[in-house]
C-alpha atoms as a PDB file:
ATOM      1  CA  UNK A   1       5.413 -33.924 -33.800  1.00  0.00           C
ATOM      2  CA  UNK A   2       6.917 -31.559 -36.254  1.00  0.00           C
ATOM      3  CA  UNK A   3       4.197 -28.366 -34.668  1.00  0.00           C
ATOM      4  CA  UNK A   4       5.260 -29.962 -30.800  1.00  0.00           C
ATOM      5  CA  UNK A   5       8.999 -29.656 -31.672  1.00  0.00           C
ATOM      6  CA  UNK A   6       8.180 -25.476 -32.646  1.00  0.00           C
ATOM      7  CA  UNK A   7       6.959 -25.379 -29.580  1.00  0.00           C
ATOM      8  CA  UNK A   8       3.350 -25.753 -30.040  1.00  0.00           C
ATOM      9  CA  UNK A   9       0.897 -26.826 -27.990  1.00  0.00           C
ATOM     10  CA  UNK A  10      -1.223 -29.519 -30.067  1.00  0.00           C
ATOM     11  CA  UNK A  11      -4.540 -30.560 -29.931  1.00  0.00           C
ATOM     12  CA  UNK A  12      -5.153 -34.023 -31.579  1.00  0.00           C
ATOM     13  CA  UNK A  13      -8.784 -34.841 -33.053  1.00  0.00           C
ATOM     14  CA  UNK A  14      -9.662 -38.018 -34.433  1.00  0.00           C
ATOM     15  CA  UNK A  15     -11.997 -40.885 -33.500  1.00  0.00           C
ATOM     16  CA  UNK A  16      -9.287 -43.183 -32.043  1.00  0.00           C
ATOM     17  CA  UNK A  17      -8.515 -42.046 -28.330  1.00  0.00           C
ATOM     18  CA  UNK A  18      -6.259 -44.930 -27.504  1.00  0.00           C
ATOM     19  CA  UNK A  19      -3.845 -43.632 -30.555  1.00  0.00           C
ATOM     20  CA  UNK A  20      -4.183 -40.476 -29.782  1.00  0.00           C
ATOM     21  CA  UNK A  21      -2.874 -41.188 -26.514  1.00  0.00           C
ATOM     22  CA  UNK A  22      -0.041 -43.138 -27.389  1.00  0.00           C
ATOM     23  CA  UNK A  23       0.843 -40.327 -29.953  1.00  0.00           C
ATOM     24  CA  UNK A  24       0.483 -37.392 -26.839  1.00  0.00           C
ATOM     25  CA  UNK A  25       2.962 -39.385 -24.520  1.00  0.00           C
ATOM     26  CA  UNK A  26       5.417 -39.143 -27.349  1.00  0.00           C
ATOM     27  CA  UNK A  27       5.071 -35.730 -28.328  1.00  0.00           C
ATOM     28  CA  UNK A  28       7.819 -33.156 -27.014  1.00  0.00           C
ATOM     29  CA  UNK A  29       6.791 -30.049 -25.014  1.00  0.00           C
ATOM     30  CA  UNK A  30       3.722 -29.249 -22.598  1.00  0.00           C
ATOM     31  CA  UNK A  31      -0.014 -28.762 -22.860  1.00  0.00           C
ATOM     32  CA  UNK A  32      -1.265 -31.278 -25.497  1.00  0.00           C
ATOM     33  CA  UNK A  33      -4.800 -32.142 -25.610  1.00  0.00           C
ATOM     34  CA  UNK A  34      -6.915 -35.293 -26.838  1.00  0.00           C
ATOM     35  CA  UNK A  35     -10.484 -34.760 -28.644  1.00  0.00           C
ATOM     36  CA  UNK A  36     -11.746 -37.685 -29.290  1.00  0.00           C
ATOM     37  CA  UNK A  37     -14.690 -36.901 -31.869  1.00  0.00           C
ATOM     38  CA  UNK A  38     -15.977 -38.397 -35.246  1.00  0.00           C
ATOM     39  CA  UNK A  39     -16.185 -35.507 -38.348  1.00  0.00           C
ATOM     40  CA  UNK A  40     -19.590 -37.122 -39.336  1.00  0.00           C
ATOM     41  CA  UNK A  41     -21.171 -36.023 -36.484  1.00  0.00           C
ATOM     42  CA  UNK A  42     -21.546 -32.238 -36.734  1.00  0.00           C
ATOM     43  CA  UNK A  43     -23.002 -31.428 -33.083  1.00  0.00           C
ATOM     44  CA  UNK A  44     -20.700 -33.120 -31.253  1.00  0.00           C
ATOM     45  CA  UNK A  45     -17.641 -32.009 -32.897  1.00  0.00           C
ATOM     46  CA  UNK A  46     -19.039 -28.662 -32.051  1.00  0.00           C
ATOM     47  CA  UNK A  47     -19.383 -29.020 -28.562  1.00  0.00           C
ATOM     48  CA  UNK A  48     -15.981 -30.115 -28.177  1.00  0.00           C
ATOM     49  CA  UNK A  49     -14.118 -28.002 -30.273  1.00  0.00           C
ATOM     50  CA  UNK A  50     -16.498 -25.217 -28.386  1.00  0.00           C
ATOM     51  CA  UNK A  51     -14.832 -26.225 -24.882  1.00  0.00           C
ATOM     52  CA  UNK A  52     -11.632 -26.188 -26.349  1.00  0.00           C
ATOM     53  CA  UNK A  53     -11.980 -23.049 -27.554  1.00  0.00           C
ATOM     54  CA  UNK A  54     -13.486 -21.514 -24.273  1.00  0.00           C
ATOM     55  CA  UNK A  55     -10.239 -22.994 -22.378  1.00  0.00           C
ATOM     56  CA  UNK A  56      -7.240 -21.420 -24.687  1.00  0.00           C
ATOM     57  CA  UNK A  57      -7.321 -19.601 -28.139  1.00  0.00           C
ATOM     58  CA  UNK A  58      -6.598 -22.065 -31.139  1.00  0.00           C
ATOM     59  CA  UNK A  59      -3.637 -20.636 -33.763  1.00  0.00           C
ATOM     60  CA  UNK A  60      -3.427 -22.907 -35.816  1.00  0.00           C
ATOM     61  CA  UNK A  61      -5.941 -25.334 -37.530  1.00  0.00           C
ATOM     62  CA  UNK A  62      -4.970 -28.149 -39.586  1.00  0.00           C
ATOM     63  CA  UNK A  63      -7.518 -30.149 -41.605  1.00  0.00           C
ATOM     64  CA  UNK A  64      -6.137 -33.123 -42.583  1.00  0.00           C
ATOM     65  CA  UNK A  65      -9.351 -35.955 -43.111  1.00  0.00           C
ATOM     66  CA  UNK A  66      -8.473 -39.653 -44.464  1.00  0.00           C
ATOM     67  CA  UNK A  67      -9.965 -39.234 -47.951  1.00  0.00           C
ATOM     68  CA  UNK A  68     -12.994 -40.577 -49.514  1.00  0.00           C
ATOM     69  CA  UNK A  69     -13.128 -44.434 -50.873  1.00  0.00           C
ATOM     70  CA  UNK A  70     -11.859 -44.896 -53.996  1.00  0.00           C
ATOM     71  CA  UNK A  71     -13.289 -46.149 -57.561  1.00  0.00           C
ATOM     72  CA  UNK A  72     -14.464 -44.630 -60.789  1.00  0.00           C
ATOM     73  CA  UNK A  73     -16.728 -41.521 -60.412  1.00  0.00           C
ATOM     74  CA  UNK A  74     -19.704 -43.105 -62.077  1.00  0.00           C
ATOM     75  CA  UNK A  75     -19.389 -46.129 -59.511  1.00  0.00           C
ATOM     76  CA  UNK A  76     -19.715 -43.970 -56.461  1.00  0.00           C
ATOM     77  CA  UNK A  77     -23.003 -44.025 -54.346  1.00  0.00           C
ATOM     78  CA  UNK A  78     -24.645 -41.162 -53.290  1.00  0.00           C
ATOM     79  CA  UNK A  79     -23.703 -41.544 -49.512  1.00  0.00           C
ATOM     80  CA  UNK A  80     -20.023 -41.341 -50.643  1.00  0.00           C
ATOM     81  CA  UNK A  81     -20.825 -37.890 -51.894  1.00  0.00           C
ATOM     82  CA  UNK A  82     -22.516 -36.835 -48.913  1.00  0.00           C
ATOM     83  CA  UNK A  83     -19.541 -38.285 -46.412  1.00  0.00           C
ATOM     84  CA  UNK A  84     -17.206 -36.534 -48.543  1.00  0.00           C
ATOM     85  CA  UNK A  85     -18.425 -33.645 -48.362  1.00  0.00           C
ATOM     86  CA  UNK A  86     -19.325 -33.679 -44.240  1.00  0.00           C
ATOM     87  CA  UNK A  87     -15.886 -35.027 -43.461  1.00  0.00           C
ATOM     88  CA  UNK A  88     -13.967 -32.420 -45.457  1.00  0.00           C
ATOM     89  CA  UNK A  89     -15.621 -29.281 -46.466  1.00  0.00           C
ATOM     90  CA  UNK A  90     -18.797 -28.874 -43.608  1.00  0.00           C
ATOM     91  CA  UNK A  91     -16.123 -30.156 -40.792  1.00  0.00           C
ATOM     92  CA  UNK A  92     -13.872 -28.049 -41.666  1.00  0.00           C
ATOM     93  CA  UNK A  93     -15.976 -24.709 -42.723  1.00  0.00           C
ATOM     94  CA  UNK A  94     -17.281 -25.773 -38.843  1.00  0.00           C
ATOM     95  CA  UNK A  95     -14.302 -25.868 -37.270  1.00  0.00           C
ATOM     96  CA  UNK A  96     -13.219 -22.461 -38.636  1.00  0.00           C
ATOM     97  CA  UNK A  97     -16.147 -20.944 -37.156  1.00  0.00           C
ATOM     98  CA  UNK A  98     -14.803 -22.180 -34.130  1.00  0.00           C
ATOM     99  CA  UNK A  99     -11.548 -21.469 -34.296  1.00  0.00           C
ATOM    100  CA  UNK A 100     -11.506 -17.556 -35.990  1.00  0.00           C
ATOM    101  CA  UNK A 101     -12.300 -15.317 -32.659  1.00  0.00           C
ATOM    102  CA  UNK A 102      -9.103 -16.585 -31.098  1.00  0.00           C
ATOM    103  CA  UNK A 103      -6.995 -16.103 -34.321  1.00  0.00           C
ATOM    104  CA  UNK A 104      -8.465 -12.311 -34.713  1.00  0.00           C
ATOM    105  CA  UNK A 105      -8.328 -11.391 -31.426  1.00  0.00           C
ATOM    106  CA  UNK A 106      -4.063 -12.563 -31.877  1.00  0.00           C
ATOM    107  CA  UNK A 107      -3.550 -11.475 -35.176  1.00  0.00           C
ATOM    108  CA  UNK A 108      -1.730 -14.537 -35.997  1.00  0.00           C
ATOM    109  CA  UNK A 109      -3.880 -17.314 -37.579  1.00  0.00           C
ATOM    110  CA  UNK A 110      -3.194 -20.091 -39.860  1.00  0.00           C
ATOM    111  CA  UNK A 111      -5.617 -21.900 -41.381  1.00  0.00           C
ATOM    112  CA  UNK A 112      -3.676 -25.148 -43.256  1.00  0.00           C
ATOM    113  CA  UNK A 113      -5.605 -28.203 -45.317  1.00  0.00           C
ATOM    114  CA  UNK A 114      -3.848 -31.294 -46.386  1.00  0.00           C
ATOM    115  CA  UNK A 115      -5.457 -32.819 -49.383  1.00  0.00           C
ATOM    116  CA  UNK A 116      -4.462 -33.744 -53.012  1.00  0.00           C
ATOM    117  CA  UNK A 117      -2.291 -33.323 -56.375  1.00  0.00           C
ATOM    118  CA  UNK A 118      -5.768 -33.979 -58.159  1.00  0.00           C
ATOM    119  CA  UNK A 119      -7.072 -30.430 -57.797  1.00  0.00           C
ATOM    120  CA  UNK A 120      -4.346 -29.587 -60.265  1.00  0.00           C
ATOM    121  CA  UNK A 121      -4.677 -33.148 -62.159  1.00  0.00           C
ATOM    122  CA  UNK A 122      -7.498 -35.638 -61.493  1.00  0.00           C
ATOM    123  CA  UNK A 123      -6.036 -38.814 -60.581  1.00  0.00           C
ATOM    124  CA  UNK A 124      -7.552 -41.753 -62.140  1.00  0.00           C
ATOM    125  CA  UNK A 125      -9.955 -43.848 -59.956  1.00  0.00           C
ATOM    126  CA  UNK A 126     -10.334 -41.330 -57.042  1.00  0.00           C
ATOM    127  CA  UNK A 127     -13.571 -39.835 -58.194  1.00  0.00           C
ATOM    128  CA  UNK A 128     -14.982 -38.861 -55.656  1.00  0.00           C
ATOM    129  CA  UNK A 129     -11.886 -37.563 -54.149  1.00  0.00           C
ATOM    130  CA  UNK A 130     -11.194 -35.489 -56.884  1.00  0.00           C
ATOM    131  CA  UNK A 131     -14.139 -33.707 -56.396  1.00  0.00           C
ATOM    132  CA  UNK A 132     -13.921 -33.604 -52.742  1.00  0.00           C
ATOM    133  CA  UNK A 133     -10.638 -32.133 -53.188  1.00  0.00           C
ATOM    134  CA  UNK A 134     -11.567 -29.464 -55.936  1.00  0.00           C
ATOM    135  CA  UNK A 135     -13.793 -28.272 -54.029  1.00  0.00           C
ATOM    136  CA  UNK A 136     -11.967 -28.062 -50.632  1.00  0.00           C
ATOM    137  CA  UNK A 137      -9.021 -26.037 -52.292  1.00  0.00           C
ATOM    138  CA  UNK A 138     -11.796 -23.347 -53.599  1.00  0.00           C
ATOM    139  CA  UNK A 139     -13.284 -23.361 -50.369  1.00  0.00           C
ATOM    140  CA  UNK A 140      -9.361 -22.385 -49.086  1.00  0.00           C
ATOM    141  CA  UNK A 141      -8.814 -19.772 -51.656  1.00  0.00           C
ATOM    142  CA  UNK A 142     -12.311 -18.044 -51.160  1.00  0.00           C
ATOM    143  CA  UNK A 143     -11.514 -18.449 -47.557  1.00  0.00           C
ATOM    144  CA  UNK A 144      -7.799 -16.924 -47.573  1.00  0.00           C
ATOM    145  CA  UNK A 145      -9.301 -13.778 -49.595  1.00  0.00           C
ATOM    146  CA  UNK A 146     -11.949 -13.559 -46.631  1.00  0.00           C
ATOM    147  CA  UNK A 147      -9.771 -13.381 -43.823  1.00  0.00           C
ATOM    148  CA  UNK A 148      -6.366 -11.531 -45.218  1.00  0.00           C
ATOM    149  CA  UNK A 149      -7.428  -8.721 -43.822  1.00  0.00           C
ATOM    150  CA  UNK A 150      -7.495 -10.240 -40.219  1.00  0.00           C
ATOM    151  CA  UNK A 151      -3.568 -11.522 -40.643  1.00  0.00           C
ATOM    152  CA  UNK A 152      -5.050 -14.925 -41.142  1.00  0.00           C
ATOM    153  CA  UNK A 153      -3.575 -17.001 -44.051  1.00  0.00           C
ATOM    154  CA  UNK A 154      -4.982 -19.989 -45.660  1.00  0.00           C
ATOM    155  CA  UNK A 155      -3.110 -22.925 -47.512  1.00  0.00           C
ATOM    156  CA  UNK A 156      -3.631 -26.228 -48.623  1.00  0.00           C
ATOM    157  CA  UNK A 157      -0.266 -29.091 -48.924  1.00  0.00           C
ATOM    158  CA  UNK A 158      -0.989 -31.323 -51.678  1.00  0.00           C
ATOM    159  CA  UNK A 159       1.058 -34.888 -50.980  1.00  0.00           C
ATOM    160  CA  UNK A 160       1.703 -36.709 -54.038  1.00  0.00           C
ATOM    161  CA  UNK A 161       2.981 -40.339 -53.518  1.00  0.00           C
ATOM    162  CA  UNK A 162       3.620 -40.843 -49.643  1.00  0.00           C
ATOM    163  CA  UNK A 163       4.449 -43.485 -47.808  1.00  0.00           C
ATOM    164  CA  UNK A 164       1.173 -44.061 -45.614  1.00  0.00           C
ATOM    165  CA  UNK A 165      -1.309 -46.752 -45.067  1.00  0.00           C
ATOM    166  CA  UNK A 166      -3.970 -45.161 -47.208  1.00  0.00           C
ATOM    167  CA  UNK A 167      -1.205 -44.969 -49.941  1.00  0.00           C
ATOM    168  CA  UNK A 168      -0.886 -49.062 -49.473  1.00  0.00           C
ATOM    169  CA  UNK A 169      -4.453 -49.260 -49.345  1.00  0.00           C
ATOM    170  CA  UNK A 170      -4.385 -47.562 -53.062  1.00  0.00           C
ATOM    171  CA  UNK A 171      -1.546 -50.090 -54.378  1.00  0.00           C
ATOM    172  CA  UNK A 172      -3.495 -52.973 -53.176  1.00  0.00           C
ATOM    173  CA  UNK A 173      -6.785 -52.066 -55.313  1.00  0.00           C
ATOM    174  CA  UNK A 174      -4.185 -51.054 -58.624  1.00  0.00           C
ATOM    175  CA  UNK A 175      -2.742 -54.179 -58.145  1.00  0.00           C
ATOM    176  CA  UNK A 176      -5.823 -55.731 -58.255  1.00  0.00           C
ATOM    177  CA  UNK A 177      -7.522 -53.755 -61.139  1.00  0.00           C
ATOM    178  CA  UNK A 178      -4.337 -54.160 -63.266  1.00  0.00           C
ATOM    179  CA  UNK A 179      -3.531 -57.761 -62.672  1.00  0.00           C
ATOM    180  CA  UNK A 180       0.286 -56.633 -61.470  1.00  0.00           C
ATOM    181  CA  UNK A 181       2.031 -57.682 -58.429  1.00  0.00           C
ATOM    182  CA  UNK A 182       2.079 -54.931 -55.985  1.00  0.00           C
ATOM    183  CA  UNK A 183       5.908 -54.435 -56.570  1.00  0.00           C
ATOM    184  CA  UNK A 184       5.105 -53.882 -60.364  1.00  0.00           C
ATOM    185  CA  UNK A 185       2.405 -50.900 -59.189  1.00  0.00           C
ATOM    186  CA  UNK A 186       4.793 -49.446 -56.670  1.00  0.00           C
ATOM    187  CA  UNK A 187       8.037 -49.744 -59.490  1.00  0.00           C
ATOM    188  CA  UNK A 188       5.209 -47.735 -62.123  1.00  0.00           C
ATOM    189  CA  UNK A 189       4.054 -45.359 -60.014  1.00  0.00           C
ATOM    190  CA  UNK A 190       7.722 -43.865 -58.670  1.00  0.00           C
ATOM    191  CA  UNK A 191       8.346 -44.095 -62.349  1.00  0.00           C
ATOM    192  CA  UNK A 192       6.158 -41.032 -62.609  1.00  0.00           C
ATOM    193  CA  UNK A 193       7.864 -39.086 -59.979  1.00  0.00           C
ATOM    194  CA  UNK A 194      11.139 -37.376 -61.140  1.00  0.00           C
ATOM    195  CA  UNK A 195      12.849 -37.717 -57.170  1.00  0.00           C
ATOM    196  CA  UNK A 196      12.330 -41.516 -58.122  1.00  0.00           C
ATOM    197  CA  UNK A 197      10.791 -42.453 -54.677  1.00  0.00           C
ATOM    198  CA  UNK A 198       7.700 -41.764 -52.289  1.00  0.00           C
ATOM    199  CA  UNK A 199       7.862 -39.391 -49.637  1.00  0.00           C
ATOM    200  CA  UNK A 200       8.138 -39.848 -46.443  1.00  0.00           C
ATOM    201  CA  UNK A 201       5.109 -38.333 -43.903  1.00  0.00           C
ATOM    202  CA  UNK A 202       7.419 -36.251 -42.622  1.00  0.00           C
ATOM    203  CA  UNK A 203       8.113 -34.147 -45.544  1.00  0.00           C
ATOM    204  CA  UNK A 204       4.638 -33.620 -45.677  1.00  0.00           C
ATOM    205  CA  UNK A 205       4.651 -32.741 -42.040  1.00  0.00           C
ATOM    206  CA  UNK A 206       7.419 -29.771 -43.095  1.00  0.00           C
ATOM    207  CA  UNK A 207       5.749 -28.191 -45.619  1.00  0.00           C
ATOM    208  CA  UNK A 208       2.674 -27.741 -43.269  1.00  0.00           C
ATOM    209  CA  UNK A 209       5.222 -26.640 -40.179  1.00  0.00           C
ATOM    210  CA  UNK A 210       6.533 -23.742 -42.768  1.00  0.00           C
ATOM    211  CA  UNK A 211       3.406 -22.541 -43.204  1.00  0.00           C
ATOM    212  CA  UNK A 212       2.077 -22.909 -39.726  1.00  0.00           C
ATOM    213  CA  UNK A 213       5.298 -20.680 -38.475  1.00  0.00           C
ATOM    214  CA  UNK A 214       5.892 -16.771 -39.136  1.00  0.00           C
ATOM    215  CA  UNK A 215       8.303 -17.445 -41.921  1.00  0.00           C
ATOM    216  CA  UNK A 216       5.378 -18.132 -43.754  1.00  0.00           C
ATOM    217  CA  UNK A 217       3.644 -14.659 -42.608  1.00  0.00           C
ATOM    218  CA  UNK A 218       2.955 -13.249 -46.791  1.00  0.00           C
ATOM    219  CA  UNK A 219       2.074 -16.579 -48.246  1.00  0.00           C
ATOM    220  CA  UNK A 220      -1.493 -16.833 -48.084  1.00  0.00           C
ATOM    221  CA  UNK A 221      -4.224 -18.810 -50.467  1.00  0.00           C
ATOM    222  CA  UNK A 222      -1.726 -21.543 -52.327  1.00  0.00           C
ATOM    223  CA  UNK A 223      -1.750 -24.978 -53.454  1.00  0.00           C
ATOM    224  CA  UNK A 224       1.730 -26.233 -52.326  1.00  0.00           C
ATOM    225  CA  UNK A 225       2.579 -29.714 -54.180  1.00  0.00           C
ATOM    226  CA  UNK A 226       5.191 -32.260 -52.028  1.00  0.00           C
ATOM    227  CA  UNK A 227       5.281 -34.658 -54.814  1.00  0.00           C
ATOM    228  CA  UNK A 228       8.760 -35.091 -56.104  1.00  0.00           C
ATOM    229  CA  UNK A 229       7.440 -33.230 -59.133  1.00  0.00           C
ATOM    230  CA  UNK A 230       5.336 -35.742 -60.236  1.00  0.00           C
ATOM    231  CA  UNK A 231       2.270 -33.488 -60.673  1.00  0.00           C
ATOM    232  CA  UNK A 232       2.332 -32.576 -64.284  1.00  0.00           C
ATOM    233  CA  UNK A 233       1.749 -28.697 -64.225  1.00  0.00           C
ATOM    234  CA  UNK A 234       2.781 -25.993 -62.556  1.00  0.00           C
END
C-alpha cells in the first residue's frame, strides 16, 4: 500500500491468489499485477517472474518470505534447513537474476529484504531462522558491493516485535513453553523494548518505502532495525 501510494506500480507474489486479489482492489493507483506462485518451486517461479519481466522492467524487488518454523536449533529437521534456505536465499538470489537487466538498463534499482533483529542478536528458539537470516543479510551485503556500481542499492529492514500473525503465532508457543498466560508473554516481551509497545506493520512498511524511493539514493548494503530499540547493539 505504502509503494502504491508513491505511485508505484506493484506486483504481488505469494501463493494465495484470492488475497492477493482482495489486497489489488484496495490498492491506490494503476497497473498492479497478481503472481500467484509458491517460493519452493524454483521453475515455476521462474517462468512467471520471466513473463513479468518481458512485459515491463521491475525497479524495485522486495523479499519479504514468512520465516522458517520455530524451535531450538538442535530440534530442527533437515528439511527445515533445506526450505529455509529455498524460500529465502535461492528465491531470492533467483529472482534477482530476473529482475537486474531492467534495473541496469534504468539506473535506478532497489533491491530491499525484510528479515530479522537476530542477525545482530540470535533470538532464542528461532534456530533455524537465525541462520536463515545470517545468512540472507551476507548474501545482501555481498550483493550491494556487486551491483553499486550499476546505481543499484541493497538493504535489508529488520522488524523487531510487530504486530502480525506470525508474531501471535510466536506468543502462543512462549506461552506454552513458559507456562505463562499469553498476556504475561506479551507484558515481558514489550518490557524489552524501550518504545514500550509492538510496532505496527506499517512502520515496517515505511522504513522499506524510504529505501525503495530516491531519498534513499547513497544508502546502500545496511541492516536497518524497526524495533523500538529493543535490539541490544548497535
Amino acid at each position: 500500500r505504502s509503494l502504491a501510494e508513491l505511485g508505484c506500480s506493484v506486483v504481488l507474489l505469494a501463493r494465495n491468489y484470492d488475497a492477493m486479489e482482495r489486497l489489488k482492489k484496495d490498492l491506490p493507483g494503476s497497473g498492479h499485477e497478481i503472481l500467484a506462485v509458491d517460493l519452493s518451486d524454483p521453475d515455476s517461479l521462474k517462468k512467471a517472474v520471466a513473463g513479468l519481466v518481458d512485459r515491463h522492467p521491475v525497479n524495485i524487488l522486495i523479499n519479504n518470505s514468512g520465516g522458517p518454523k520455530a524451535g531450538p536449533l538442535l530440534e530442527a529437521s533437515d528439511i527445515t534447513f533445506v526450505e529455509g534456505l529455498q524460500n529465502h536465499i535461492l528465491a531470492s538470489q533467483s529472482l534477482v537474476n530476473l529482475c537486474l537487466d531492467g534495473m541496469k538498463d534504468s539506473r535506478y534499482g532497489r533491491i530491499i529484504q525484510i528479515i530479522s533483529t537476530s542477525v545482530k542478536a540470535p533470538i532464542s528458539n528461532l534456530g533455524v531462522s537465525n541462520t536463515i537470516r545470517g545468512a540472507m543479510a551476507s548474501w545482501s551485503k555481498t550483493l550491494s558491493n556487486e551491483l553499486g556500481p550499476h546505481n543499484i542499492t541493497v538493504n535489508n529492514v529488520l522488524p523487531g516485535y510487530t504486530a502480525t500473525e506470525r508474531l501471535q503465532e510466536l506468543i502462543k508457543a512462549a506461552s506454552l513453553r513458559q507456562g505463562l498466560s499469553e498476556d504475561e508473554v506479551i507484558k515481558n516481551w514489550k518490557a524489552k523494548v524501550p518504545l514500550g509497545r509492538f510496532a505496527e506493520a506499517q512502520e515496517v512498511a515505511n522504513a522499506v518505502a524510504f529505501l525503495a524511493s530516491p531519498m534513499a539514493a547513497y544508502i546502500t548494503g545496511i541492516n536497518l532495525p524497526v524495533d523500538g530499540g529493543r535490539t541490544p547493539s548497535l
